[in-house]
Protein backbone atom coordinates (compact mmCIF):
# COMPACT_ATOMS: atom_id res chain seq x y z
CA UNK A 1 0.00 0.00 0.00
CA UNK A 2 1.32 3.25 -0.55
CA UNK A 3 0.41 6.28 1.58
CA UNK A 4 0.70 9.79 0.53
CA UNK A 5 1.71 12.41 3.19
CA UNK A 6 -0.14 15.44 2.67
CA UNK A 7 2.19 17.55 4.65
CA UNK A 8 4.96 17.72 1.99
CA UNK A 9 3.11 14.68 -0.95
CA UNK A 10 6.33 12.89 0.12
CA UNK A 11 5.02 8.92 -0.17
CA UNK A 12 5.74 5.51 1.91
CA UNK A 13 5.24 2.03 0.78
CA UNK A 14 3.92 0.02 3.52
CA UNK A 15 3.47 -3.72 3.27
CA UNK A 16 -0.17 -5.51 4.36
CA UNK A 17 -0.92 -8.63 4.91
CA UNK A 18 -3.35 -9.05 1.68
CA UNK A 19 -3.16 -7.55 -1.90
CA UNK A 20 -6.86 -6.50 -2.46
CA UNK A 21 -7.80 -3.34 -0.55
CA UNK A 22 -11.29 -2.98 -0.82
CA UNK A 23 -11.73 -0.03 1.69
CA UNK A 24 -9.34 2.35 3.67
CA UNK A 25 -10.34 4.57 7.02
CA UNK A 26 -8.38 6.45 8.83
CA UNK A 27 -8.15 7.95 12.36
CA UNK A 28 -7.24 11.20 12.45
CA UNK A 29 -7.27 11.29 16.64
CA UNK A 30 -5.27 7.75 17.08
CA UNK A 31 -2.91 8.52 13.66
CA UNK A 32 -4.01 5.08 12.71
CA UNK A 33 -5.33 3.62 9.20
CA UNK A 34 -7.66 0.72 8.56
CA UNK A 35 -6.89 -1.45 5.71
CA UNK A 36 -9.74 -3.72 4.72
CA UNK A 37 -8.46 -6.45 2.86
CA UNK A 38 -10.77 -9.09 0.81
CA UNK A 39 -8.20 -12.06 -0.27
CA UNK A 40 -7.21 -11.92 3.53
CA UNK A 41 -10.16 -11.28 5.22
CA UNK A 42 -8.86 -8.91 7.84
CA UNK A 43 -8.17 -5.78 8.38
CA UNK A 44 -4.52 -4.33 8.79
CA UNK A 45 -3.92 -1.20 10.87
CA UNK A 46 -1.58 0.92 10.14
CA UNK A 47 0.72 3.45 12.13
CA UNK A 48 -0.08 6.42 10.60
CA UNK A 49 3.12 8.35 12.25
CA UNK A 50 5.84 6.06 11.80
CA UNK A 51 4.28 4.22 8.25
CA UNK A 52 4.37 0.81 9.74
CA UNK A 53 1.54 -2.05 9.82
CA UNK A 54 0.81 -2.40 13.56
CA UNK A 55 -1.37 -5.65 13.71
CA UNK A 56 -3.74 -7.64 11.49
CA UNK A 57 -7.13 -8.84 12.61
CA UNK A 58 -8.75 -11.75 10.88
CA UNK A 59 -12.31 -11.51 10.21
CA UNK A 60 -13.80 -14.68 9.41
CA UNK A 61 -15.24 -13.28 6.19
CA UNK A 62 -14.77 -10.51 3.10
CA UNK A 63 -15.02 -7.17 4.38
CA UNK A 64 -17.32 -5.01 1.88
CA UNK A 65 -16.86 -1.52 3.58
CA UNK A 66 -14.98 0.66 6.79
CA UNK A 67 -16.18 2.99 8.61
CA UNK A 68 -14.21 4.56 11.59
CA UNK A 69 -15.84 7.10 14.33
CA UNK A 70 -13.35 8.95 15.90
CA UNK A 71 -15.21 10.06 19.22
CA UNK A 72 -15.43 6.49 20.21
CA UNK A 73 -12.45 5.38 18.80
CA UNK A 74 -14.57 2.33 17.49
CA UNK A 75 -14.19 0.96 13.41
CA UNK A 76 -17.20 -0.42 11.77
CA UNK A 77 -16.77 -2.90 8.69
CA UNK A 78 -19.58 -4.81 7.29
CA UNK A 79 -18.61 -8.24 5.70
CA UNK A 80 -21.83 -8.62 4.28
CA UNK A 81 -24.59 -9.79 6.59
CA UNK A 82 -21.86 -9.42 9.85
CA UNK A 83 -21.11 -6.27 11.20
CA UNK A 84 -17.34 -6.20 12.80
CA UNK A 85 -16.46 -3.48 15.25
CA UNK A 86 -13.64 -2.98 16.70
CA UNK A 87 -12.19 -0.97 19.38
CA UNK A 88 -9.46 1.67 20.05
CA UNK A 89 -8.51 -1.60 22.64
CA UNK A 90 -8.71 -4.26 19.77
CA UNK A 91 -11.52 -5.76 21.11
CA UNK A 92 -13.87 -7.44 18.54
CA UNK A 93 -17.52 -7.84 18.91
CA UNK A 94 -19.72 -9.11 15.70
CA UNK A 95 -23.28 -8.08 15.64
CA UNK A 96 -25.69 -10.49 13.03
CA UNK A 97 -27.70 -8.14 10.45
CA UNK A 98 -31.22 -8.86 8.98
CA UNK A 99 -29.78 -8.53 5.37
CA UNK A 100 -26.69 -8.20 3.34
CA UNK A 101 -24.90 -4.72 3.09
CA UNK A 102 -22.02 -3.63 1.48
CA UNK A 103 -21.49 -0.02 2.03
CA UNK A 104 -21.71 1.70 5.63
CA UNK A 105 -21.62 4.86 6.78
CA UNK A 106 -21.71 6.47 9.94
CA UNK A 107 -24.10 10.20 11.23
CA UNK A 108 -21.85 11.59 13.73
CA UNK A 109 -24.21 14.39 14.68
């Protein structure tokens, strides 16, 4: 993956664990990116100030779409009909949905 710094549009190559991205989110509070991957099935984070993968979390399933709030330091990925959230402590919880989505999107009002 390559990131571009928007500070000086310097950019940094930084090796994940799959090699389909299907969605990105980042955390501007935390510094840290979200890499959903699909031929992995996880999701790689990303240290956003030094440009180094931090940990990879497996998923169980394709993730579709990412979605990160940064009040609760939570991330929100839908693999379909699974919601995945995880928190600023790496805890995971999975929630069941009553149908199959593949975007997300969060109101932060």
């Amino acid at each position: 993956m390559t990131v571009i710094h928007g500070v000086d549009n310097s950019t940094a190559s930084i090796p994940v664990q799959g090699d389909k991205a299907v969605a990105i989110g980042v955390n501007t509070s935390t510094n840290l990116i979200y890499v959903a991957e699909q031929n992995s099935q996880s999701v790689d984070i990303i240290n956003g100030a030094t440009d180094t993968p931090s940990t990879s979390i497996a998923l169980g399933s394709t993730p579709l779409a990412i979605a990160v709030d940064q009040a609760t330091n939570e991330v929100f990925i839908t693999t379909g009909s699974v919601l995945e959230v995880i928190s600023g402590q790496m805890l995971m919880t999975r929630v069941s949905l009553p149908a199959y989505y593949s975007e997300i999107a969060l109101n932060l009002t």
